[in-house]
N, C-alpha and C. Protein backbone atom coordinates (compact mmCIF):
# COMPACT_ATOMS: atom_id res chain seq x y z
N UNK A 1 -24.28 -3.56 -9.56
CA UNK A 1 -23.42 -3.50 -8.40
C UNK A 1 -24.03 -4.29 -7.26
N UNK A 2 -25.09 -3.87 -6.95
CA UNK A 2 -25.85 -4.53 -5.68
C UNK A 2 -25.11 -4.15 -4.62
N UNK A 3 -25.82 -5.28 -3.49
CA UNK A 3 -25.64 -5.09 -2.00
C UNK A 3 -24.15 -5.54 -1.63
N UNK A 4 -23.81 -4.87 -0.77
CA UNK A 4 -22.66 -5.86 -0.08
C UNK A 4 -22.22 -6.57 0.19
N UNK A 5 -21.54 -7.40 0.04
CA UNK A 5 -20.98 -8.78 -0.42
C UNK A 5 -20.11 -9.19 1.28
N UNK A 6 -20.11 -10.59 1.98
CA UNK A 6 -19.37 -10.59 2.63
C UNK A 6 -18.99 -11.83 2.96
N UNK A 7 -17.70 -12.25 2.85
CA UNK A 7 -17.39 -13.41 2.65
C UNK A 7 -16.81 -13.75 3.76
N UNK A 8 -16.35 -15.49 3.72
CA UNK A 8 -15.45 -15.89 4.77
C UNK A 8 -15.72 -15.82 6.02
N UNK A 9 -15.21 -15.55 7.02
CA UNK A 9 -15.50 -15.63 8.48
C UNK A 9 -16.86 -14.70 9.09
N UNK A 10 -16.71 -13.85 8.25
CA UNK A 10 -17.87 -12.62 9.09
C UNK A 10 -17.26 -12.06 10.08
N UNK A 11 -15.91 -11.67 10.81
CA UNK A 11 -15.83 -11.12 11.37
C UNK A 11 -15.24 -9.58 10.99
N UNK A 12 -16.63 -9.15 11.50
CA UNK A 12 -16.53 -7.26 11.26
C UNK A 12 -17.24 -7.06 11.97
N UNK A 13 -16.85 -5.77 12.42
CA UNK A 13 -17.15 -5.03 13.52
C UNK A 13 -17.65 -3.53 13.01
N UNK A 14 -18.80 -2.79 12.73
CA UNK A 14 -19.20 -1.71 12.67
C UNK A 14 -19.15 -0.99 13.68
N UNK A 15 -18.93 0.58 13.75
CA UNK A 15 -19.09 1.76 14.37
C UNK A 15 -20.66 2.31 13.84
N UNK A 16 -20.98 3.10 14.97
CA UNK A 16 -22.32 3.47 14.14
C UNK A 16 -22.40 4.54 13.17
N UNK A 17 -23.12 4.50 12.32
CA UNK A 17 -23.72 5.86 11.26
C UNK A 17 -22.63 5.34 10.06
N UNK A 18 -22.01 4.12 9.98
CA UNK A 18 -21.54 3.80 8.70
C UNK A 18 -22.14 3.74 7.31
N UNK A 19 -21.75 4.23 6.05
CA UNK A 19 -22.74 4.39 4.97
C UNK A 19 -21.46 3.64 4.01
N UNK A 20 -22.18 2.62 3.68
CA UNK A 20 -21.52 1.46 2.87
C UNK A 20 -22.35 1.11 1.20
N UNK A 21 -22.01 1.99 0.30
CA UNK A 21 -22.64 1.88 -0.92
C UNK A 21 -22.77 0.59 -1.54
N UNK A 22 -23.28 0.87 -2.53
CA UNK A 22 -23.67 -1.07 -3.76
C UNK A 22 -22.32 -0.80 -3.66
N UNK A 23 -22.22 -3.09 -3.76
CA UNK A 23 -21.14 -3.33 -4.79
C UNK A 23 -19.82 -3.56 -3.81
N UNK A 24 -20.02 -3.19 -2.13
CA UNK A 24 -18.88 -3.12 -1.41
C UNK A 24 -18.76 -5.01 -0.93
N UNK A 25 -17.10 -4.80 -1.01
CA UNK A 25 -16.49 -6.63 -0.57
C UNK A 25 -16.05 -6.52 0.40
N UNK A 26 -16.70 -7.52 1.49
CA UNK A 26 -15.94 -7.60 2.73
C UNK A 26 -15.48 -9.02 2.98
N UNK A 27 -14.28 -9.28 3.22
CA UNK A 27 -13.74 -10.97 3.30
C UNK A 27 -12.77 -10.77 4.79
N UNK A 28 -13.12 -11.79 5.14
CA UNK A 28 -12.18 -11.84 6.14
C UNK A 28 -11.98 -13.78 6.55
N UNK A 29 -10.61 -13.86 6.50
CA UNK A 29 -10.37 -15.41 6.80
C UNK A 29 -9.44 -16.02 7.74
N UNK A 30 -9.73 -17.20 8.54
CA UNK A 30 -8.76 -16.88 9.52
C UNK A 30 -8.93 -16.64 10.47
N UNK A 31 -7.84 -15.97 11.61
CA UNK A 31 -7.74 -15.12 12.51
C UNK A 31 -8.34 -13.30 12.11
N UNK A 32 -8.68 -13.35 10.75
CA UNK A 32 -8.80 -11.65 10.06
C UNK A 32 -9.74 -11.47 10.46
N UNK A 33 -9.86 -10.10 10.87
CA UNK A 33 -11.05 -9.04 11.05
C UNK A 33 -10.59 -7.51 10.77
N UNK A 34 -11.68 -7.16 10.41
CA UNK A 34 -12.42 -5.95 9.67
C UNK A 34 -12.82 -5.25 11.04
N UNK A 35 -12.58 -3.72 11.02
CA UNK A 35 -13.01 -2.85 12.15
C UNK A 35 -13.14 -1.84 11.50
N UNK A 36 -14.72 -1.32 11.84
CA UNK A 36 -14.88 -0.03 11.08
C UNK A 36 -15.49 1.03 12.10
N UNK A 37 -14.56 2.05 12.61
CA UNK A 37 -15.36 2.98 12.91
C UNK A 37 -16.17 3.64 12.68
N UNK A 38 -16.89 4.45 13.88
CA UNK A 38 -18.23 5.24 13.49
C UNK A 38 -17.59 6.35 12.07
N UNK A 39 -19.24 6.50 11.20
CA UNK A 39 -19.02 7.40 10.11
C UNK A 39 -18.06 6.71 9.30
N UNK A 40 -17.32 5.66 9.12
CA UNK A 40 -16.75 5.49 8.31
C UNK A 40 -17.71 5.45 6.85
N UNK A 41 -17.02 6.36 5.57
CA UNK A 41 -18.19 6.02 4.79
C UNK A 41 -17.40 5.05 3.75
N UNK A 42 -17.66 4.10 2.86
CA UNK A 42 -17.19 2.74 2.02
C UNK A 42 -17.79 3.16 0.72
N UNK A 43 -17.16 3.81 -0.18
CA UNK A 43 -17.97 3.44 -1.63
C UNK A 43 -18.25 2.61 -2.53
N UNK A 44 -18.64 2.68 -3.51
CA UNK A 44 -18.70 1.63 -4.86
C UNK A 44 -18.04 1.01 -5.09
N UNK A 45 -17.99 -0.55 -4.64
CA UNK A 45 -16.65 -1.60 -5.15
C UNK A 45 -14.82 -1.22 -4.23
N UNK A 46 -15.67 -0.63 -2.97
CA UNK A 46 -14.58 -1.19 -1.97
C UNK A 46 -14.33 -2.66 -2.09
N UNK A 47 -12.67 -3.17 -1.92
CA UNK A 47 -12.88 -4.22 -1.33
C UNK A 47 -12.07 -4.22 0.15
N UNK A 48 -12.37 -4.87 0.77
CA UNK A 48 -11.52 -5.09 1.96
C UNK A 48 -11.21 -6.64 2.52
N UNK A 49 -9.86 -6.95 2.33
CA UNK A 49 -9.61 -8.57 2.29
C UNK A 49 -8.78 -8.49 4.05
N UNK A 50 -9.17 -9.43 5.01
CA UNK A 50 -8.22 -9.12 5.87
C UNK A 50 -7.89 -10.75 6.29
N UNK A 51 -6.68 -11.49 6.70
CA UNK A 51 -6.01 -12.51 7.03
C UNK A 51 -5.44 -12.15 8.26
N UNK A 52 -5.14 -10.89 8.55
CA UNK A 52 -4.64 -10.42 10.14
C UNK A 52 -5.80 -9.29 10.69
N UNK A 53 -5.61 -8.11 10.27
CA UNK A 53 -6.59 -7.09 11.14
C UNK A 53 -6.27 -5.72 10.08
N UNK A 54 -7.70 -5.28 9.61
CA UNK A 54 -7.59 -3.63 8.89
C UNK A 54 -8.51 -2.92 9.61
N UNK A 55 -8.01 -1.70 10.25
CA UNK A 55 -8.82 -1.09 10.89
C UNK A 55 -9.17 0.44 10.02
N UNK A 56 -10.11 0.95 10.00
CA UNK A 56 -10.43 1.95 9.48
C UNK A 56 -11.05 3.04 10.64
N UNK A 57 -10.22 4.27 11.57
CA UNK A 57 -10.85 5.01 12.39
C UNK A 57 -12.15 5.82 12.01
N UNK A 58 -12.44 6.37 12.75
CA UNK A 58 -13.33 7.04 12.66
C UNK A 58 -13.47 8.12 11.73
N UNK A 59 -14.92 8.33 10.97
CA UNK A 59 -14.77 9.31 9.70
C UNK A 59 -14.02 9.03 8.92
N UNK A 60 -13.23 7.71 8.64
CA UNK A 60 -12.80 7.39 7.35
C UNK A 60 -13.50 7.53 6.06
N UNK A 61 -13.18 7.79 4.89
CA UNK A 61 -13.92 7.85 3.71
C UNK A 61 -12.79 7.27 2.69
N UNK A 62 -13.37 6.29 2.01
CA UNK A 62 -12.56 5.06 0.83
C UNK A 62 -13.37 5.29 -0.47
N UNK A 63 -12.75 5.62 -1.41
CA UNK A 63 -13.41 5.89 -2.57
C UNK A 63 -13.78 4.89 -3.39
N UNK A 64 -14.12 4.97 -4.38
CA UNK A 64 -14.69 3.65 -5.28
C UNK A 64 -13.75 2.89 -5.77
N UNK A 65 -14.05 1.84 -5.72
CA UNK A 65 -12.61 0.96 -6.42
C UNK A 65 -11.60 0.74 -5.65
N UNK A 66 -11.32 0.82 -4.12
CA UNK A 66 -10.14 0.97 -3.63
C UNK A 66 -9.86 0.00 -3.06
N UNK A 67 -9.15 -0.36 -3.23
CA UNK A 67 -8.86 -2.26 -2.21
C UNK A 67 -7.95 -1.93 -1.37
N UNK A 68 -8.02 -2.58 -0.14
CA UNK A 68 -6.97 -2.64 1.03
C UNK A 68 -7.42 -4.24 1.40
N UNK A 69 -5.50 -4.71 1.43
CA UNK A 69 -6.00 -6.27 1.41
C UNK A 69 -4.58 -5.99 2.12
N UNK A 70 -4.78 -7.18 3.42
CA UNK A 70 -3.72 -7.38 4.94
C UNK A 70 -2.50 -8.45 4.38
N UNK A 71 -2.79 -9.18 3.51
CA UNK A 71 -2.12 -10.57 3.25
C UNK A 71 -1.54 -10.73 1.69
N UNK A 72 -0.42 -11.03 1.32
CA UNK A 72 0.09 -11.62 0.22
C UNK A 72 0.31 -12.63 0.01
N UNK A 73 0.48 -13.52 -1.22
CA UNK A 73 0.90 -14.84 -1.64
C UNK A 73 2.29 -15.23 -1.27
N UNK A 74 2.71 -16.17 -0.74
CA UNK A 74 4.44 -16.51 -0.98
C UNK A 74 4.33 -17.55 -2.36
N UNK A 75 5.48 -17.46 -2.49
CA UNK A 75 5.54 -18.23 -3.87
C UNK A 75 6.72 -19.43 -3.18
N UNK A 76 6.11 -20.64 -3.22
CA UNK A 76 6.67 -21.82 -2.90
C UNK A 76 6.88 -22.95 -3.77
N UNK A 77 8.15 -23.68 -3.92
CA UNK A 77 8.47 -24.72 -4.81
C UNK A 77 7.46 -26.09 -4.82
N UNK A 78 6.88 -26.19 -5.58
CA UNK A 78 5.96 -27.51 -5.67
C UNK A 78 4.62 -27.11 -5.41
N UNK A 79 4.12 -25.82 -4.68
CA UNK A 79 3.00 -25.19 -4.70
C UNK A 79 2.20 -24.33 -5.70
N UNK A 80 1.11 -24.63 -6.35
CA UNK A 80 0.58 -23.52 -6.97
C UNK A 80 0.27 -22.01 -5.98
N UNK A 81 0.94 -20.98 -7.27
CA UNK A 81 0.65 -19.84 -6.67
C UNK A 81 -1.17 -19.78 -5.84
N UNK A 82 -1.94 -20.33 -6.56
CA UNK A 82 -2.91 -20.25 -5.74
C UNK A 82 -3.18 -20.98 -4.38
N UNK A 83 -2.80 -21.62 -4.00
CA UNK A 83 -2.54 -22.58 -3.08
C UNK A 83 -1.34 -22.34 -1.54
N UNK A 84 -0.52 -21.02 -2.04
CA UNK A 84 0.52 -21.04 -1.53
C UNK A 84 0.39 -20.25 -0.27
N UNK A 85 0.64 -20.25 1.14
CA UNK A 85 0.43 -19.57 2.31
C UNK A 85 0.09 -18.35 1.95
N UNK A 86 0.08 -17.40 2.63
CA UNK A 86 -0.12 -15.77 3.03
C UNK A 86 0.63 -15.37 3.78
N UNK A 87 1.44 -14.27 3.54
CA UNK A 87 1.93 -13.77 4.80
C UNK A 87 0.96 -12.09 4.74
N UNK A 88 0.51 -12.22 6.47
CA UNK A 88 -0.58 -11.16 6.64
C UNK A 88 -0.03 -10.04 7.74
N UNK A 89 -0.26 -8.65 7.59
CA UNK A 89 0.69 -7.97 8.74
C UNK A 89 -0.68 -6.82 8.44
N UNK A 90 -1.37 -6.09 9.31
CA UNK A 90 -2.11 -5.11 9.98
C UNK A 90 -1.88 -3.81 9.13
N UNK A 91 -3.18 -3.48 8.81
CA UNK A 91 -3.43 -2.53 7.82
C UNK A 91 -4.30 -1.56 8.95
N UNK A 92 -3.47 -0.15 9.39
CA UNK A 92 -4.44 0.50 10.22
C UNK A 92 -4.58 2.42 9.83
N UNK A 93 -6.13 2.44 9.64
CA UNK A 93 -5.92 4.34 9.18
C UNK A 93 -6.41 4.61 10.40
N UNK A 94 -6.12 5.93 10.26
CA UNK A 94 -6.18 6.79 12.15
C UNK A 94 -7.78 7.83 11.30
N UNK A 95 -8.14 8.18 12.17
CA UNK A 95 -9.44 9.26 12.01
C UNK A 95 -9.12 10.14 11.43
N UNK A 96 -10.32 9.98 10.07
CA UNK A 96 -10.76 10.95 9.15
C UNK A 96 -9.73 10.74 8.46
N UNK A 97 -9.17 9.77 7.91
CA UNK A 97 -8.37 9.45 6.33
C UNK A 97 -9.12 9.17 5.39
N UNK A 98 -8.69 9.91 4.17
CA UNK A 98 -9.41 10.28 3.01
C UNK A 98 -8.71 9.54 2.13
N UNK A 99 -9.52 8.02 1.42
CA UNK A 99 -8.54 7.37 0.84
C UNK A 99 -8.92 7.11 -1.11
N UNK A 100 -8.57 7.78 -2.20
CA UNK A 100 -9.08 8.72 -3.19
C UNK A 100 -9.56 7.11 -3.81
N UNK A 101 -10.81 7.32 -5.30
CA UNK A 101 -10.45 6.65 -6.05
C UNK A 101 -9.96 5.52 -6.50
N UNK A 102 -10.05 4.00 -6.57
CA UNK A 102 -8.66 2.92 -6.97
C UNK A 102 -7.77 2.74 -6.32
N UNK A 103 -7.58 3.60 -5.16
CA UNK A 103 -6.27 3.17 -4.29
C UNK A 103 -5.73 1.95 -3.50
N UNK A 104 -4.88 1.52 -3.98
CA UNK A 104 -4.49 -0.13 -3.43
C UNK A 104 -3.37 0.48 -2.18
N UNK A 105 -4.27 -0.25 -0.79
CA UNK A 105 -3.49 0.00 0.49
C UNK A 105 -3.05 -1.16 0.50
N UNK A 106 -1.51 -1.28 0.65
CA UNK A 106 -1.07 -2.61 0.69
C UNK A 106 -0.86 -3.50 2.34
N UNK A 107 -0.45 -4.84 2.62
CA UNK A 107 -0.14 -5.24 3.55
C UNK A 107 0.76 -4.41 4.77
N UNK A 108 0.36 -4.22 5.84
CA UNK A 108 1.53 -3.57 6.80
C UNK A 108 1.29 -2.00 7.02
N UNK A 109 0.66 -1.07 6.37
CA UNK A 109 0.58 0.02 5.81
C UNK A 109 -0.26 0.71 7.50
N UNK A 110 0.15 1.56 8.12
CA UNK A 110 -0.21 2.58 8.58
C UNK A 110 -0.32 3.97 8.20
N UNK A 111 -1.47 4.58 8.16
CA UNK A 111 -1.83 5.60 7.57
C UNK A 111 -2.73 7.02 8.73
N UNK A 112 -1.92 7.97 9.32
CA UNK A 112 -2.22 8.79 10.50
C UNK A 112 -3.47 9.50 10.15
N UNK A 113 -3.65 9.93 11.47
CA UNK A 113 -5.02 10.71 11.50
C UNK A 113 -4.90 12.05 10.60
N UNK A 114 -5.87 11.65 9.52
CA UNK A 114 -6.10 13.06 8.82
C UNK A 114 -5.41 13.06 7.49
N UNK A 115 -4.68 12.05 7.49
CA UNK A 115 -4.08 11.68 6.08
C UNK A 115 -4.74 11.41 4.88
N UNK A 116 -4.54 11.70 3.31
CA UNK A 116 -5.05 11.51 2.44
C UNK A 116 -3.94 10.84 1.12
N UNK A 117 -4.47 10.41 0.54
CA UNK A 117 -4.52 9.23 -0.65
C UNK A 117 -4.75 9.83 -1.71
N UNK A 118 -4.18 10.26 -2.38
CA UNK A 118 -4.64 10.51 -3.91
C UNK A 118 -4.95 9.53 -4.97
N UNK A 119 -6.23 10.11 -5.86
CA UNK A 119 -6.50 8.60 -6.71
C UNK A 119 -5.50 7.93 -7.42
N UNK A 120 -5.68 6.65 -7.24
CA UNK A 120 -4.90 5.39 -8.00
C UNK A 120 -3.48 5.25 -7.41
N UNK A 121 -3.59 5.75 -6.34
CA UNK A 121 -2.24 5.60 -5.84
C UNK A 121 -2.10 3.79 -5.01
N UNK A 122 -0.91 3.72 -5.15
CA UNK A 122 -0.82 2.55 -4.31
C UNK A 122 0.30 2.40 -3.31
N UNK A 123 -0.37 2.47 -1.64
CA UNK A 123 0.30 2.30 -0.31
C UNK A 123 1.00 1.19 -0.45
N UNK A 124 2.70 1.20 -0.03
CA UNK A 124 3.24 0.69 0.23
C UNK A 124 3.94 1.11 1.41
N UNK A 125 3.88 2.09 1.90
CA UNK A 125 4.87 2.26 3.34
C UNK A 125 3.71 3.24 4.11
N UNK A 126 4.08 3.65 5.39
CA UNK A 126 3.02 4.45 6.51
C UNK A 126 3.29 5.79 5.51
N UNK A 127 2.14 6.25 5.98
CA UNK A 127 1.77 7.62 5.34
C UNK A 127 1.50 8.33 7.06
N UNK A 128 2.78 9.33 7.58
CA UNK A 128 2.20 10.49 8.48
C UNK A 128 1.09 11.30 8.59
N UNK A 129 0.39 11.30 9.96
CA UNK A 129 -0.45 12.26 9.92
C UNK A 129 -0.46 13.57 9.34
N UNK A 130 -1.80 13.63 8.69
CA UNK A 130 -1.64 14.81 7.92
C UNK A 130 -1.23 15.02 6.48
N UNK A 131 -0.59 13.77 6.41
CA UNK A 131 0.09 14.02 5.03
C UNK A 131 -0.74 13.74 4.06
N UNK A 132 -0.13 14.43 2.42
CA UNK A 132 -1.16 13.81 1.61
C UNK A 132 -0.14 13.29 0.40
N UNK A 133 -0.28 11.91 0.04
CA UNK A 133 0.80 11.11 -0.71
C UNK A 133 0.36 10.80 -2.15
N UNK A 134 0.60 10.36 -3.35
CA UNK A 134 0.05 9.89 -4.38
C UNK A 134 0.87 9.08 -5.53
N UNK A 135 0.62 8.53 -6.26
CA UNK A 135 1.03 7.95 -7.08
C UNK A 135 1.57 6.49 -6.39
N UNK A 136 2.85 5.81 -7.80
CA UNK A 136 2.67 4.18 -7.71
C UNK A 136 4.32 4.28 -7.91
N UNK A 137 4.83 4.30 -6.73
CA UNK A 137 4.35 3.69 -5.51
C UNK A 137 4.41 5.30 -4.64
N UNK A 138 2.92 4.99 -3.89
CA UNK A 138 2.76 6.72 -2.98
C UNK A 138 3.85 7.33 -2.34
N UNK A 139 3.79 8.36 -2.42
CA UNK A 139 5.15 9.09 -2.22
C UNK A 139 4.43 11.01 -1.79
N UNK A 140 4.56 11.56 -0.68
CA UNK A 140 4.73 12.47 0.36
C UNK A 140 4.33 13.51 -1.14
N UNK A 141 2.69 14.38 -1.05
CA UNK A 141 2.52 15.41 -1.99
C UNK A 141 2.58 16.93 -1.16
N UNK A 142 2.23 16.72 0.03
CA UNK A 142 2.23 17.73 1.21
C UNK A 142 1.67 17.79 2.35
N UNK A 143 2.26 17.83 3.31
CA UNK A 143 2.06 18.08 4.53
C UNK A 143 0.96 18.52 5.10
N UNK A 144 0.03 18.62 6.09
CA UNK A 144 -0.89 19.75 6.49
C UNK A 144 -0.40 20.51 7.46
């Protein structure tokens, strides 16, 4: 696994007392930046890709394997898919979101204070404070 990996621009911003395990990806390109509040903790083979802005509040905790990436591919005529723009829109969790396991937070995705993620789920729309959502595509498991 190793150390933390960090690509592209370097712009990230730590909070203090962050605990960032082997193996974590940080990319940011662009105008993108990475904001991590204090205590946020990052496990094993986070990745975090940002082209606009992902913020993670305070006491966040991201489980192993979980990617949150700000930007998608467009698919354009005469362009290889690899090659082809991004469209990038703000990925933001509020304090103390608990985000399980493999979970893919997608582009645009707001996620409230205190909210949780069940493993392998994958964010596609805001998740309310408090709430706790799961599966593909995440969907409301209960309230707090």
């Amino acid at each position: 696994m190793g150390a933390t990996q960090v690509y592209g621009t370097g712009n990230i911003r730590f909070g203090g007392d962050a605990l960032l395990y082997p193996g974590v990806y940080l990319e940011t390109e662009g105008d993108g930046e990475i904001v991590l509040g204090k205590g946020v903790v990052l496990s094993s083979g986070v990745h975090i890709v940002a082209r606009s802005r992902i913020v993670l509040g305070d006491g966040c905790m991201v489980g192993e394997y979980a990617s949150l990436r700000d930007a998608n591919h467009t698919r354009e005529s005469g362009i290889t898919l690899r090659d082809s723009p991004h469209v990038a829109r703000p990925i933001v969790l509020g304090r103390e979101v608990w985000i399980g396991r493999g979970v893919a937070v997608l582009s645009g995705v707001t996620l409230g204070d205190h909210a949780t993620v069940g493993a392998n789920a994958v964010v596609t729309r805001d998740v309310a404070a408090g709430e706790t959502v799961g599966g593909v595509p995440a969907k409301p498991l209960q309230t707090r």
